[in-house]
N, C-alpha and C. Protein backbone atom coordinates (compact mmCIF):
# COMPACT_ATOMS: atom_id res chain seq x y z
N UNK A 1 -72.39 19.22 -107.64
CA UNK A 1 -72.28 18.40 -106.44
C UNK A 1 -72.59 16.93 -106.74
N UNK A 2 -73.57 16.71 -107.31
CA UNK A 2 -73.90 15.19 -108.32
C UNK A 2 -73.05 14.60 -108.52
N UNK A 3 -72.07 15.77 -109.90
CA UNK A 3 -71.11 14.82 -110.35
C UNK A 3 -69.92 14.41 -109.22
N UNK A 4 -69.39 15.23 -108.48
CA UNK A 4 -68.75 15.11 -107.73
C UNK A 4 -68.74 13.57 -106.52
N UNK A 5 -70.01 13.56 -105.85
CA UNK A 5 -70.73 12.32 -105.50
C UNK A 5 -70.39 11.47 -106.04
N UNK A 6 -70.74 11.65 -107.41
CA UNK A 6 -70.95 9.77 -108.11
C UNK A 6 -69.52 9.73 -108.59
N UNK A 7 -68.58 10.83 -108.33
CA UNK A 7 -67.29 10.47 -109.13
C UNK A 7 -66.31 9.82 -108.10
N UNK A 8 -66.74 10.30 -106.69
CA UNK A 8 -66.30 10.01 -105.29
C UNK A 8 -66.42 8.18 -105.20
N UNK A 9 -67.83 7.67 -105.25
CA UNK A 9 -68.43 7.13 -105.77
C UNK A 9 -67.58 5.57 -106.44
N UNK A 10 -67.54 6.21 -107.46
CA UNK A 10 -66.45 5.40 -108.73
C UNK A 10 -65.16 5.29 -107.70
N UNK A 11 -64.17 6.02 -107.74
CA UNK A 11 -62.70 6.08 -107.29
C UNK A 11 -63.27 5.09 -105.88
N UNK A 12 -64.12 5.03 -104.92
CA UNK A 12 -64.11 4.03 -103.50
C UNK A 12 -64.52 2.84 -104.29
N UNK A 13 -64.81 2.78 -105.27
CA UNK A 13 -65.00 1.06 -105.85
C UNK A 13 -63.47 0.88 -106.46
N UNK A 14 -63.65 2.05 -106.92
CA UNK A 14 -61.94 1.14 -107.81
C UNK A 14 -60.91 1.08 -106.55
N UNK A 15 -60.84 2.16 -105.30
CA UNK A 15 -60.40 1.66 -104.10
C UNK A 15 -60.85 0.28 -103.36
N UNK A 16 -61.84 -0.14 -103.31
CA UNK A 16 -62.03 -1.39 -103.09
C UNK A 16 -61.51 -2.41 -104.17
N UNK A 17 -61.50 -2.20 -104.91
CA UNK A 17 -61.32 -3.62 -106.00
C UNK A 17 -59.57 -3.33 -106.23
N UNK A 18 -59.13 -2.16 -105.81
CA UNK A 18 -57.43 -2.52 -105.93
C UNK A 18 -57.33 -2.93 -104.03
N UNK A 19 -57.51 -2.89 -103.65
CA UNK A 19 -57.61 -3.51 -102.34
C UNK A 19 -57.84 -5.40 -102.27
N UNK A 20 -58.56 -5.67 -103.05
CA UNK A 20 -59.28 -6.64 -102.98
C UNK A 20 -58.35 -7.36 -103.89
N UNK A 21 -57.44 -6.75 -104.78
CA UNK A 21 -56.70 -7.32 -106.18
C UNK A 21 -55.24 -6.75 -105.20
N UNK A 22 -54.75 -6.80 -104.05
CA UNK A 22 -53.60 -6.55 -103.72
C UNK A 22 -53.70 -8.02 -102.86
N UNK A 23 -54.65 -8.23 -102.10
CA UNK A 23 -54.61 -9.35 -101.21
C UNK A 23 -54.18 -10.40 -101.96
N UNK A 24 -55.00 -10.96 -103.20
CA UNK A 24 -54.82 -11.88 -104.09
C UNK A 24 -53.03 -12.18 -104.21
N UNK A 25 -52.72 -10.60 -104.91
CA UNK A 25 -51.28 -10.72 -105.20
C UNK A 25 -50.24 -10.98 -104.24
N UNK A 26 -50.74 -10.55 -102.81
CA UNK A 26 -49.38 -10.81 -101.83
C UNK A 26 -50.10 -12.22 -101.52
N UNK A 27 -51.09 -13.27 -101.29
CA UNK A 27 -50.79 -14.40 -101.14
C UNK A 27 -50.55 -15.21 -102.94
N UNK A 28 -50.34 -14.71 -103.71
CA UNK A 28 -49.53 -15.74 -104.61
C UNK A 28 -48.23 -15.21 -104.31
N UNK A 29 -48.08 -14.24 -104.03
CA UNK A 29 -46.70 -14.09 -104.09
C UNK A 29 -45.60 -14.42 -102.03
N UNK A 30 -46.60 -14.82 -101.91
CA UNK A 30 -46.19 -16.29 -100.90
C UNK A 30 -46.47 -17.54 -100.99
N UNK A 31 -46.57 -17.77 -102.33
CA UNK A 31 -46.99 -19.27 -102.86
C UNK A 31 -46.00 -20.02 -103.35
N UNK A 32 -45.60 -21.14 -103.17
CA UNK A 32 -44.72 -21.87 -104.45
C UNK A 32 -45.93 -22.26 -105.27
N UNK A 33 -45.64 -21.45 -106.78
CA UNK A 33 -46.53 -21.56 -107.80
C UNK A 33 -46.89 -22.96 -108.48
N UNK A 34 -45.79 -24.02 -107.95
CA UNK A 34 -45.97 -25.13 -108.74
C UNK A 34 -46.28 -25.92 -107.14
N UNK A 35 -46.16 -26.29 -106.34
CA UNK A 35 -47.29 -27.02 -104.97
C UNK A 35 -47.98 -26.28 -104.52
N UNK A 36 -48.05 -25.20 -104.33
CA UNK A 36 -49.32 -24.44 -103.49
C UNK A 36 -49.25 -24.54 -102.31
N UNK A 37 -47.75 -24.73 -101.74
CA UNK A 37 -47.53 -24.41 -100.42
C UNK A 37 -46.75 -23.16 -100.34
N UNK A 38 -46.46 -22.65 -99.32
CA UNK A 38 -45.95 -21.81 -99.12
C UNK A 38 -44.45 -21.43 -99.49
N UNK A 39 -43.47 -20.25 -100.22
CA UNK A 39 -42.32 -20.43 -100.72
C UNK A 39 -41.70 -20.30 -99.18
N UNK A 40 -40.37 -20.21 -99.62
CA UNK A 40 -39.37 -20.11 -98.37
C UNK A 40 -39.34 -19.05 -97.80
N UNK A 41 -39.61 -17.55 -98.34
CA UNK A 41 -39.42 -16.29 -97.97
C UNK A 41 -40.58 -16.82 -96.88
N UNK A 42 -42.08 -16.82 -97.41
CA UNK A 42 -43.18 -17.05 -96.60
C UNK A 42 -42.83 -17.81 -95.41
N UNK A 43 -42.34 -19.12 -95.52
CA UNK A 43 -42.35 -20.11 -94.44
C UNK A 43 -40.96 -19.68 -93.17
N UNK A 44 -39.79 -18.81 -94.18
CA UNK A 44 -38.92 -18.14 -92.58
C UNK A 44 -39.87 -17.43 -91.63
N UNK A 45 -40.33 -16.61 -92.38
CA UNK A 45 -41.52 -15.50 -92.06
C UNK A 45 -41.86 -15.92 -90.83
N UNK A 46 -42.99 -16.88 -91.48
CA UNK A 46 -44.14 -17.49 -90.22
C UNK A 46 -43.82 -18.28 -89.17
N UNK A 47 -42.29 -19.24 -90.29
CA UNK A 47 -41.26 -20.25 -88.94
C UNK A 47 -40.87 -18.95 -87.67
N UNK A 48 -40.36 -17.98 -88.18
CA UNK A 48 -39.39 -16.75 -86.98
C UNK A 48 -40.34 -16.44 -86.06
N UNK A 49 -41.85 -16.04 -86.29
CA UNK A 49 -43.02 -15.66 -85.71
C UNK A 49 -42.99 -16.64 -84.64
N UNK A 50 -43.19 -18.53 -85.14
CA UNK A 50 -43.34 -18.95 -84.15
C UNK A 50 -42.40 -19.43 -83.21
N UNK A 51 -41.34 -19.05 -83.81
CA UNK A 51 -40.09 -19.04 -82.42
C UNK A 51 -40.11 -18.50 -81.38
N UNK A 52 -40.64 -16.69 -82.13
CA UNK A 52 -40.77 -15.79 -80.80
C UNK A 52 -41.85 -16.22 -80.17
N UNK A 53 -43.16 -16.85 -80.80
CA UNK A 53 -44.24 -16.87 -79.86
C UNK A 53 -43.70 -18.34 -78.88
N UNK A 54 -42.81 -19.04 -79.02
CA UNK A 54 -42.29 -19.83 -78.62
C UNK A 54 -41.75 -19.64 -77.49
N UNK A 55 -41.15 -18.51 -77.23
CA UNK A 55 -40.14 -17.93 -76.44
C UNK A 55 -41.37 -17.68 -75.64
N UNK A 56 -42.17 -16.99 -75.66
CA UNK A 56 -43.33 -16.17 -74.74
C UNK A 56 -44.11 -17.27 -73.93
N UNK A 57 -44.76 -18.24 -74.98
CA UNK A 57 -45.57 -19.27 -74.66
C UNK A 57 -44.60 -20.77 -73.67
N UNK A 58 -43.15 -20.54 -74.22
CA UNK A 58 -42.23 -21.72 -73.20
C UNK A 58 -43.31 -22.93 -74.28
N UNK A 59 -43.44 -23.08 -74.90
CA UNK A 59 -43.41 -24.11 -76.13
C UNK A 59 -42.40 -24.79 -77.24
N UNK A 60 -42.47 -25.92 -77.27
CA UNK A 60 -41.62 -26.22 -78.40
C UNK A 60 -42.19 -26.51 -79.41
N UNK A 61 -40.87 -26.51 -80.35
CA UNK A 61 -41.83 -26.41 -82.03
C UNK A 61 -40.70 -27.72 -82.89
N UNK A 62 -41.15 -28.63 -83.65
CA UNK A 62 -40.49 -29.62 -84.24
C UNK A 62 -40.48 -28.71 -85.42
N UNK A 63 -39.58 -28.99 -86.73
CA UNK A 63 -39.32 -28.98 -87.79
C UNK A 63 -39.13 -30.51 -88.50
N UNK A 64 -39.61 -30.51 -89.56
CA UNK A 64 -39.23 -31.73 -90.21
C UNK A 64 -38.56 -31.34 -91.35
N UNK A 65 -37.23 -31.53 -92.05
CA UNK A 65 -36.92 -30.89 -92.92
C UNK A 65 -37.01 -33.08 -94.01
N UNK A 66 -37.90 -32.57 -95.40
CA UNK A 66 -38.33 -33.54 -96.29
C UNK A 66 -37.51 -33.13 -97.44
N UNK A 67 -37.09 -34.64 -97.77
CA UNK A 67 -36.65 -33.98 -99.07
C UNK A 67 -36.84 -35.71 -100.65
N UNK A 68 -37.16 -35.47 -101.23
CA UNK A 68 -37.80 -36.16 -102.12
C UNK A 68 -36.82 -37.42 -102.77
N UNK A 69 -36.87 -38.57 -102.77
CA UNK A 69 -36.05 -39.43 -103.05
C UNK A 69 -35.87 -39.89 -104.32
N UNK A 70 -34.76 -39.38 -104.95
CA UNK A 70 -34.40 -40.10 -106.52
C UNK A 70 -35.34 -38.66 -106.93
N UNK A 71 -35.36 -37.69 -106.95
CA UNK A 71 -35.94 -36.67 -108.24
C UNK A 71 -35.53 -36.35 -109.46
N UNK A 72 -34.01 -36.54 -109.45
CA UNK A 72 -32.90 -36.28 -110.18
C UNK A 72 -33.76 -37.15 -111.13
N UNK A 73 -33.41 -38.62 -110.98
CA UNK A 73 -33.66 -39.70 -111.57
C UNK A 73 -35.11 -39.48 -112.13
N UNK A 74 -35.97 -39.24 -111.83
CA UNK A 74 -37.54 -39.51 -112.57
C UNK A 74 -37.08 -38.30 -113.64
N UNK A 75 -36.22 -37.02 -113.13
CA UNK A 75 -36.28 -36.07 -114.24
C UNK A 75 -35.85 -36.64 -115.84
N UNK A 76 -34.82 -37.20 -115.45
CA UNK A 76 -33.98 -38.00 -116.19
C UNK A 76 -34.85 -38.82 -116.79
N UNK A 77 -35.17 -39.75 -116.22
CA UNK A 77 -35.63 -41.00 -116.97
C UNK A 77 -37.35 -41.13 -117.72
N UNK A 78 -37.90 -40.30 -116.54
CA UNK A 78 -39.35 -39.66 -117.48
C UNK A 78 -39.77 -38.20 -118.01
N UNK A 79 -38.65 -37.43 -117.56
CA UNK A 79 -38.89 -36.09 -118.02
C UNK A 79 -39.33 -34.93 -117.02
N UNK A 80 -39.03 -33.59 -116.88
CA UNK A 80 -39.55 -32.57 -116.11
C UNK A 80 -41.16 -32.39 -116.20
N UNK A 81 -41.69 -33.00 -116.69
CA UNK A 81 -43.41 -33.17 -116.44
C UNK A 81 -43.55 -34.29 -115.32
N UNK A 82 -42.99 -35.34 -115.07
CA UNK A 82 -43.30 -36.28 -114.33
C UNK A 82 -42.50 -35.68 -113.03
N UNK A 83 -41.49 -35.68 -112.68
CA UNK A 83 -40.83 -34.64 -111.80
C UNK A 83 -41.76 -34.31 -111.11
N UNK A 84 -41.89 -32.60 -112.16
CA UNK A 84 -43.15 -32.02 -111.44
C UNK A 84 -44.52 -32.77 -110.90
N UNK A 85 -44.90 -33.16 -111.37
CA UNK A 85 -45.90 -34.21 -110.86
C UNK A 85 -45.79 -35.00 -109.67
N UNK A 86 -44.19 -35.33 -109.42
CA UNK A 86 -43.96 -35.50 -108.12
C UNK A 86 -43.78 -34.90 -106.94
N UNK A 87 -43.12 -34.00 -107.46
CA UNK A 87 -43.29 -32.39 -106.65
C UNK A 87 -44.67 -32.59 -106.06
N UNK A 88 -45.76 -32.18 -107.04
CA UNK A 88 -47.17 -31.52 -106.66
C UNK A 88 -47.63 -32.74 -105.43
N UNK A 89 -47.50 -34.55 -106.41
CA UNK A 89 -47.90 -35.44 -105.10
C UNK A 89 -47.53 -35.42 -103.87
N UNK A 90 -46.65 -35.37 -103.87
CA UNK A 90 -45.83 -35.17 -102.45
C UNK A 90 -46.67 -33.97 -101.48
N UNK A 91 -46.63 -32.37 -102.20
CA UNK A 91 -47.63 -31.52 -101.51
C UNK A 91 -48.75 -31.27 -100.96
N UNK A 92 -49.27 -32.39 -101.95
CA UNK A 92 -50.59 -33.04 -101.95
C UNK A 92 -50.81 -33.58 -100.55
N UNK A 93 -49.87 -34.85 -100.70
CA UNK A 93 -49.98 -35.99 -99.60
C UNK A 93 -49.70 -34.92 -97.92
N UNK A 94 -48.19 -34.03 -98.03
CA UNK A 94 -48.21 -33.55 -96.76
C UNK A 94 -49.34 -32.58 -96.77
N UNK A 95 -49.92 -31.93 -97.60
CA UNK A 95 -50.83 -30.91 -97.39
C UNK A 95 -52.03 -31.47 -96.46
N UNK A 96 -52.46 -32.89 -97.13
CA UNK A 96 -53.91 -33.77 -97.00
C UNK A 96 -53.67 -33.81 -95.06
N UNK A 97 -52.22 -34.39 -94.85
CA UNK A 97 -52.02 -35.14 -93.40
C UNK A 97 -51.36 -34.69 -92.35
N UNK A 98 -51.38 -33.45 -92.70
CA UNK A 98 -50.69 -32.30 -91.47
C UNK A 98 -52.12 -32.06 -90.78
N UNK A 99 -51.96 -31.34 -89.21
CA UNK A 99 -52.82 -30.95 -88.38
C UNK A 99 -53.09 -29.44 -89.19
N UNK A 100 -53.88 -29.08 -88.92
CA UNK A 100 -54.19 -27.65 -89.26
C UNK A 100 -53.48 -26.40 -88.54
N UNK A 101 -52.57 -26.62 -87.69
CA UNK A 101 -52.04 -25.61 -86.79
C UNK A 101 -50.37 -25.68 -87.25
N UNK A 102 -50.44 -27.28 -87.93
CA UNK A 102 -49.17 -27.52 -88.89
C UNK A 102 -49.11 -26.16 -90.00
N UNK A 103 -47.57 -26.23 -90.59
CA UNK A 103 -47.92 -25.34 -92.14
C UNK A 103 -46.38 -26.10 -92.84
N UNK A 104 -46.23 -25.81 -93.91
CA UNK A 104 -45.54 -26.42 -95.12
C UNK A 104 -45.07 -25.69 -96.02
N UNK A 105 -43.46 -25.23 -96.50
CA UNK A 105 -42.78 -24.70 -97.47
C UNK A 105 -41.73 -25.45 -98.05
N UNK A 106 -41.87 -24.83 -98.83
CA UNK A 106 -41.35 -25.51 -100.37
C UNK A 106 -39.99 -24.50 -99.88
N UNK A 107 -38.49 -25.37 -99.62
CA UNK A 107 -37.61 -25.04 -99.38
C UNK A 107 -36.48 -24.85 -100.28
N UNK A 108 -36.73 -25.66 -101.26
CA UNK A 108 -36.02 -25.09 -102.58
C UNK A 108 -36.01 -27.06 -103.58
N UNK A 109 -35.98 -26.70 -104.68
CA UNK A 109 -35.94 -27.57 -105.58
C UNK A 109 -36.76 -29.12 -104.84
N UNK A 110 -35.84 -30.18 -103.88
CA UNK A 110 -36.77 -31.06 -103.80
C UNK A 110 -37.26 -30.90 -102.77
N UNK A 111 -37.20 -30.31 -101.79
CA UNK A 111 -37.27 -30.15 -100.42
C UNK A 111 -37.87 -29.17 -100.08
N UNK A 112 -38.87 -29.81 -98.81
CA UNK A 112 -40.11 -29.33 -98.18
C UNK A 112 -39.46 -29.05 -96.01
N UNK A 113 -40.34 -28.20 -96.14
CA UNK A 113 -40.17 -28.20 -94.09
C UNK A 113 -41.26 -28.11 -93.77
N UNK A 114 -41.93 -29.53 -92.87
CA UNK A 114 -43.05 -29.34 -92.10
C UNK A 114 -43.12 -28.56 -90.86
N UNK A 115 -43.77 -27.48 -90.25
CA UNK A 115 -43.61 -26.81 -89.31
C UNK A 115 -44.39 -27.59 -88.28
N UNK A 116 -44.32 -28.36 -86.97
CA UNK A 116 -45.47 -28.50 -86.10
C UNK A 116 -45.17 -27.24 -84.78
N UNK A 117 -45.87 -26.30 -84.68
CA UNK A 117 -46.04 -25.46 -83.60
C UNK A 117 -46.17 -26.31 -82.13
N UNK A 118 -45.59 -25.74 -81.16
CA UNK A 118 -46.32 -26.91 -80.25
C UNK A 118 -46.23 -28.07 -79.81
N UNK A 119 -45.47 -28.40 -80.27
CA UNK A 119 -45.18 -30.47 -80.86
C UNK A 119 -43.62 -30.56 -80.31
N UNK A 120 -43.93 -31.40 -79.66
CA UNK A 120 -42.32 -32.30 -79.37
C UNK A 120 -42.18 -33.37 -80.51
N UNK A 121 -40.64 -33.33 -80.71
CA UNK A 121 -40.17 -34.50 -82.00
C UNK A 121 -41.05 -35.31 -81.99
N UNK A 122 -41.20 -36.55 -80.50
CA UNK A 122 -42.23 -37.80 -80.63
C UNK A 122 -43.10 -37.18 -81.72
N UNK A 123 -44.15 -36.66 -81.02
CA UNK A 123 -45.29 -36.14 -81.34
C UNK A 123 -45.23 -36.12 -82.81
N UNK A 124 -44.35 -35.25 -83.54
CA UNK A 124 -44.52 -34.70 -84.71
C UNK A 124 -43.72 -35.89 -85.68
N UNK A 125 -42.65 -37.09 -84.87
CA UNK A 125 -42.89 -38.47 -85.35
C UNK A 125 -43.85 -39.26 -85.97
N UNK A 126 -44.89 -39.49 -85.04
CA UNK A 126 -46.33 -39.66 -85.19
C UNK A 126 -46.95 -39.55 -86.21
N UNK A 127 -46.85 -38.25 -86.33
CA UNK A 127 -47.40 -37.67 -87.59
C UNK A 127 -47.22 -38.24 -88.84
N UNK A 128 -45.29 -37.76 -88.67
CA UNK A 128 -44.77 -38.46 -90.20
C UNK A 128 -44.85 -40.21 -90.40
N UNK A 129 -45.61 -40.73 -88.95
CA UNK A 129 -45.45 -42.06 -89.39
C UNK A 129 -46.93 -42.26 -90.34
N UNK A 130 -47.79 -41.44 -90.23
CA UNK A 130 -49.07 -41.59 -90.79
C UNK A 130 -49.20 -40.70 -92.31
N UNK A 131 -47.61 -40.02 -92.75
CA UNK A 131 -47.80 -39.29 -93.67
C UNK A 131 -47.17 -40.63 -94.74
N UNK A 132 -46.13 -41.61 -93.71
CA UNK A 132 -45.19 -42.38 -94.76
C UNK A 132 -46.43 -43.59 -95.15
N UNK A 133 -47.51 -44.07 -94.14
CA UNK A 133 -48.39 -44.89 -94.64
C UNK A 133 -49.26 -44.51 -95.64
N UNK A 134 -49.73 -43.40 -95.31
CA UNK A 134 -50.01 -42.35 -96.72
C UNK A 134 -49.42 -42.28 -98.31
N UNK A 135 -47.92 -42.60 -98.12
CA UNK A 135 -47.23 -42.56 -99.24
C UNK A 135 -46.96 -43.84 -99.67
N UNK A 136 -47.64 -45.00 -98.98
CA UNK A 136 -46.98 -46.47 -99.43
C UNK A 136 -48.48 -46.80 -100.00
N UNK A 137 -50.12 -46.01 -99.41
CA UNK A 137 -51.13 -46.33 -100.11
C UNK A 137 -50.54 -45.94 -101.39
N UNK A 138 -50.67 -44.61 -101.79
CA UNK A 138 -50.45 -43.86 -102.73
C UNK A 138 -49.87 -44.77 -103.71
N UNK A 139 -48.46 -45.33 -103.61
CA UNK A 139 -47.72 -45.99 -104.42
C UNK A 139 -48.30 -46.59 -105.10
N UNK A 140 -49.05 -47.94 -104.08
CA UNK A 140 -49.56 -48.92 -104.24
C UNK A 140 -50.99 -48.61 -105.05
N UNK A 141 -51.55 -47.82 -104.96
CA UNK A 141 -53.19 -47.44 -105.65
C UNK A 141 -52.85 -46.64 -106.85
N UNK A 142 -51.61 -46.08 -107.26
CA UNK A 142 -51.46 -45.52 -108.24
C UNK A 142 -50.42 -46.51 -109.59
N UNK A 143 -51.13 -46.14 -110.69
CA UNK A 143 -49.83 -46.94 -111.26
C UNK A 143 -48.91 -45.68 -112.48
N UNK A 144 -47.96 -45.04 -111.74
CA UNK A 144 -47.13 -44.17 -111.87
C UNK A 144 -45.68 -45.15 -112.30
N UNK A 145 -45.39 -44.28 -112.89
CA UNK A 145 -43.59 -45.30 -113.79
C UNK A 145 -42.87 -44.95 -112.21
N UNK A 146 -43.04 -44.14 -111.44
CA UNK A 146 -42.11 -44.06 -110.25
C UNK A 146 -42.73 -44.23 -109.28
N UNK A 147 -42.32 -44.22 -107.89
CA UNK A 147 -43.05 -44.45 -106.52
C UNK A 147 -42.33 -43.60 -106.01
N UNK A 148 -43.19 -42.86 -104.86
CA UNK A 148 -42.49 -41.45 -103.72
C UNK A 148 -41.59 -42.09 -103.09
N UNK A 149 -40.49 -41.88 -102.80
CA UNK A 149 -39.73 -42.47 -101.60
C UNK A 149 -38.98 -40.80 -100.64
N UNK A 150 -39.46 -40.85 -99.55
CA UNK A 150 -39.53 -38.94 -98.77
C UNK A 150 -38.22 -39.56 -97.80
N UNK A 151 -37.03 -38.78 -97.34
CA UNK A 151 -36.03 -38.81 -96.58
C UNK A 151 -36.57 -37.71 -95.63
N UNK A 152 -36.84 -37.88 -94.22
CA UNK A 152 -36.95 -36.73 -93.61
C UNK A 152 -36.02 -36.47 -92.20
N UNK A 153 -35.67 -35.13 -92.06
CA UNK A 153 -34.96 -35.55 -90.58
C UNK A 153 -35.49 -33.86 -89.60
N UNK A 154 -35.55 -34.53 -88.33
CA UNK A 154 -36.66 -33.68 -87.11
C UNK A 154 -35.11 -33.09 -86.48
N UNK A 155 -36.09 -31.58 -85.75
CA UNK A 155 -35.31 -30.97 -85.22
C UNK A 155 -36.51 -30.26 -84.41
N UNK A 156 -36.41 -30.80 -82.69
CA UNK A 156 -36.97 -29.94 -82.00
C UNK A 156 -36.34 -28.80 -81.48
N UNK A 157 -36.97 -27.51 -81.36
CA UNK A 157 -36.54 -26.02 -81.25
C UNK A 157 -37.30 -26.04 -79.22
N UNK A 158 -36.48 -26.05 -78.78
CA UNK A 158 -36.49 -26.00 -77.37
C UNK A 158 -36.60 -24.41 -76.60
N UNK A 159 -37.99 -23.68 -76.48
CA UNK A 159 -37.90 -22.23 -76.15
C UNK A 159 -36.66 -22.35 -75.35
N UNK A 160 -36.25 -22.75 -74.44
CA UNK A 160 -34.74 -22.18 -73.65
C UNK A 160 -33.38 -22.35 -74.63
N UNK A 161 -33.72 -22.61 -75.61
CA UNK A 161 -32.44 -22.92 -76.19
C UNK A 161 -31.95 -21.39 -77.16
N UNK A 162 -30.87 -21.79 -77.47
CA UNK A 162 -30.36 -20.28 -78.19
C UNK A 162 -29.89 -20.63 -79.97
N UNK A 163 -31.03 -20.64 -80.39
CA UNK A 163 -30.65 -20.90 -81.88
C UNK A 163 -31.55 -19.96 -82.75
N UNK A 164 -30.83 -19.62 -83.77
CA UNK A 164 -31.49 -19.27 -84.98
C UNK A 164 -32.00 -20.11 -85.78
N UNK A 165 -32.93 -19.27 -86.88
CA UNK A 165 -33.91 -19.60 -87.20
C UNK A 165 -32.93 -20.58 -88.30
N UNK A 166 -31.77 -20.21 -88.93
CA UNK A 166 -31.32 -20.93 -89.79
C UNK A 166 -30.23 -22.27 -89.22
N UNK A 167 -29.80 -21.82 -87.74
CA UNK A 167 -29.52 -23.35 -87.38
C UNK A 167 -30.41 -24.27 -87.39
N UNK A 168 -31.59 -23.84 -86.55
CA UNK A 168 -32.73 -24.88 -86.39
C UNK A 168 -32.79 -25.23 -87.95
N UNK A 169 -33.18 -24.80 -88.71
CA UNK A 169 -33.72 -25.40 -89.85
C UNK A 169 -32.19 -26.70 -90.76
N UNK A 170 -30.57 -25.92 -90.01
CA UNK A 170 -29.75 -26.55 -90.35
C UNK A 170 -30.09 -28.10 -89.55
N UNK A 171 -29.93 -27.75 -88.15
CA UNK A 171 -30.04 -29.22 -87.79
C UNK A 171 -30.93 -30.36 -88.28
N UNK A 172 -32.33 -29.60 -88.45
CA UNK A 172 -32.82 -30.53 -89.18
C UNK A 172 -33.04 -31.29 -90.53
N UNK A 173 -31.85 -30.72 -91.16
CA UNK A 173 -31.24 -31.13 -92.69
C UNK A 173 -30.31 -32.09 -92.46
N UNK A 174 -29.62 -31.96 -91.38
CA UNK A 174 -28.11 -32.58 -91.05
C UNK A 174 -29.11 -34.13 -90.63
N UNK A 175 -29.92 -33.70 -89.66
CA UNK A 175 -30.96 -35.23 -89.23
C UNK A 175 -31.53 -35.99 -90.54
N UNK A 176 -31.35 -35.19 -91.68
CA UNK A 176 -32.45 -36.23 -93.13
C UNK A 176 -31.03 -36.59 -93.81
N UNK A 177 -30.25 -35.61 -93.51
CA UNK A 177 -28.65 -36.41 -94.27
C UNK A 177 -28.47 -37.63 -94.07
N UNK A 178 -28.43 -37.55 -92.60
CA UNK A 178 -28.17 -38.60 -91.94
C UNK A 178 -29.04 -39.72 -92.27
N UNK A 179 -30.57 -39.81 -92.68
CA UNK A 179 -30.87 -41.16 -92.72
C UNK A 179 -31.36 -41.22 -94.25
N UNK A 180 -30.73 -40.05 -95.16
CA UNK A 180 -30.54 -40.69 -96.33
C UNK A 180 -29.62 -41.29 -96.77
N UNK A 181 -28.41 -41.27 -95.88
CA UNK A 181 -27.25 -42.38 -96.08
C UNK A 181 -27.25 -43.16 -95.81
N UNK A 182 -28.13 -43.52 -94.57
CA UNK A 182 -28.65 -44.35 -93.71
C UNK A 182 -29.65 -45.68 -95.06
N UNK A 183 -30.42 -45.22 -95.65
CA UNK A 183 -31.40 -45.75 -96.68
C UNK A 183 -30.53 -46.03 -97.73
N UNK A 184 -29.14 -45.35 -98.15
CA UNK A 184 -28.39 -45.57 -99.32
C UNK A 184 -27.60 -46.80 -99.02
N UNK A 185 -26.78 -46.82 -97.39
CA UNK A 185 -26.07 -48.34 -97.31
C UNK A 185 -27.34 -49.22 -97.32
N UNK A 186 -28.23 -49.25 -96.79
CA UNK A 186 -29.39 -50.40 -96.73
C UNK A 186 -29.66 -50.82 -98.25
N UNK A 187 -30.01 -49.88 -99.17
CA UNK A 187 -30.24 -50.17 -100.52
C UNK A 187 -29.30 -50.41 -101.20
C-alpha cells in the first residue's frame, strides 16, 4: 500500500509539471517568436471574440492595421539583423503605448494590427498620435543607420454593421494603402 501511495504520489507531480509545461507551450505557440506579440492565428482568435462580445455589449472596436516603412530597404542596405531589430523596435514602441485593454499581432512579415476594444477611430487616433511622438523620440535619442517611419490605416467595426472578421481587418489595410501613397507623392 506504501508503494502504491508514493507511486500515486510521483505520477500527480509529473501530472502537475506536464500541466504546468503545456501552458508554457500553448502561449509560445501564440507568440510571434521574434516581437513577442501575439502571431496572427492568436490575434484572429481574440480579434473574432471581441466582435462577438461587440455584438452583445453594442460597442465598437477600432483596428489599426501598421505596417513598417522602407523594411525592404534596411534589409538590403544593413542586413536581416538590423531588419529584425526593427521589427522588435517597433513592438517594443507599440507594446510600451497601447492601453492595457489594447492587444497587438504580428500580421505577417512587416505588419502589425493594433486592436482597441471599445474605442471609436477618434479615440484610437489619439492613441496613434502619442505612439508616432514616441517614434520621432526614439529616432531622435537613438543613433541607428535607419529611423522607424510606421504607415497606419483605422477601421472602426460598428456592432450594427455586417462584416467579417477578414473584411474589417481588409478595410483597414486599404485605409494604410491609402496613406502610404499618400507619404510616397509627398516624398
Amino acid at each position: 500500500m506504501k508503494k502504491y501511495c508514493k507511486l500515486l504520489k510521483e505520477k500527480d507531480k509529473e501530472i502537475l509539471q506536464l500541466k504546468k509545461e503545456l501552458v508554457v507551450w500553448r502561449k509560445q505557440a501564440s507568440l510571434d517568436q521574434m516581437t513577442g506579440t501575439m502571431n496572427k492565428i492568436e490575434g484572429f482568435k481574440k480579434l473574432q471574440c471581441e466582435m462577438k462580445r461587440a455584438l452583445i455589449t453594442k460597442e465598437n472596436i477600432t483596428v489599426a492595421f501598421i505596417d513598417i516603412d522602407r523594411l525592404k530597404e534596411v534589409n538590403d542596405r544593413l542586413g536581416h539583423c538590423a531588419g529584425d531589430q526593427l521589427l522588435v523596435d517597433v513592438s517594443n514602441i507599440l507594446k510600451r503605448n497601447v492601453r492595457k485593454e489594447d492587444f497587438i499581432f504580428r500580421f505577417g512579415g512587416d505588419e502589425f494590427v493594433v486592436v482597441f476594444p471599445n474605442t471609436e477611430q477618434f479615440q484610437a487616433k489619439k492613441i496613434w498620435v502619442r505612439i508616432c511622438n514616441k517614434i520621432e523620440k526614439f529616432n531622435t535619442q537613438r543613433n541607428l543607420m535607419y529611423s522607424i517611419s510606421l504607415s497606419a490605416g483605422f477601421y472602426e467595426y460598428c456592432y450594427n454593421k455586417k462584416l467579417t472578421l477578414k473584411e474589417f481587418i481588409q478595410l483597414a489595410d486599404l485605409d494604410m494603402y491609402r496613406e502610404k501613397c499618400q507619404k510616397q507623392k509627398e516624398f
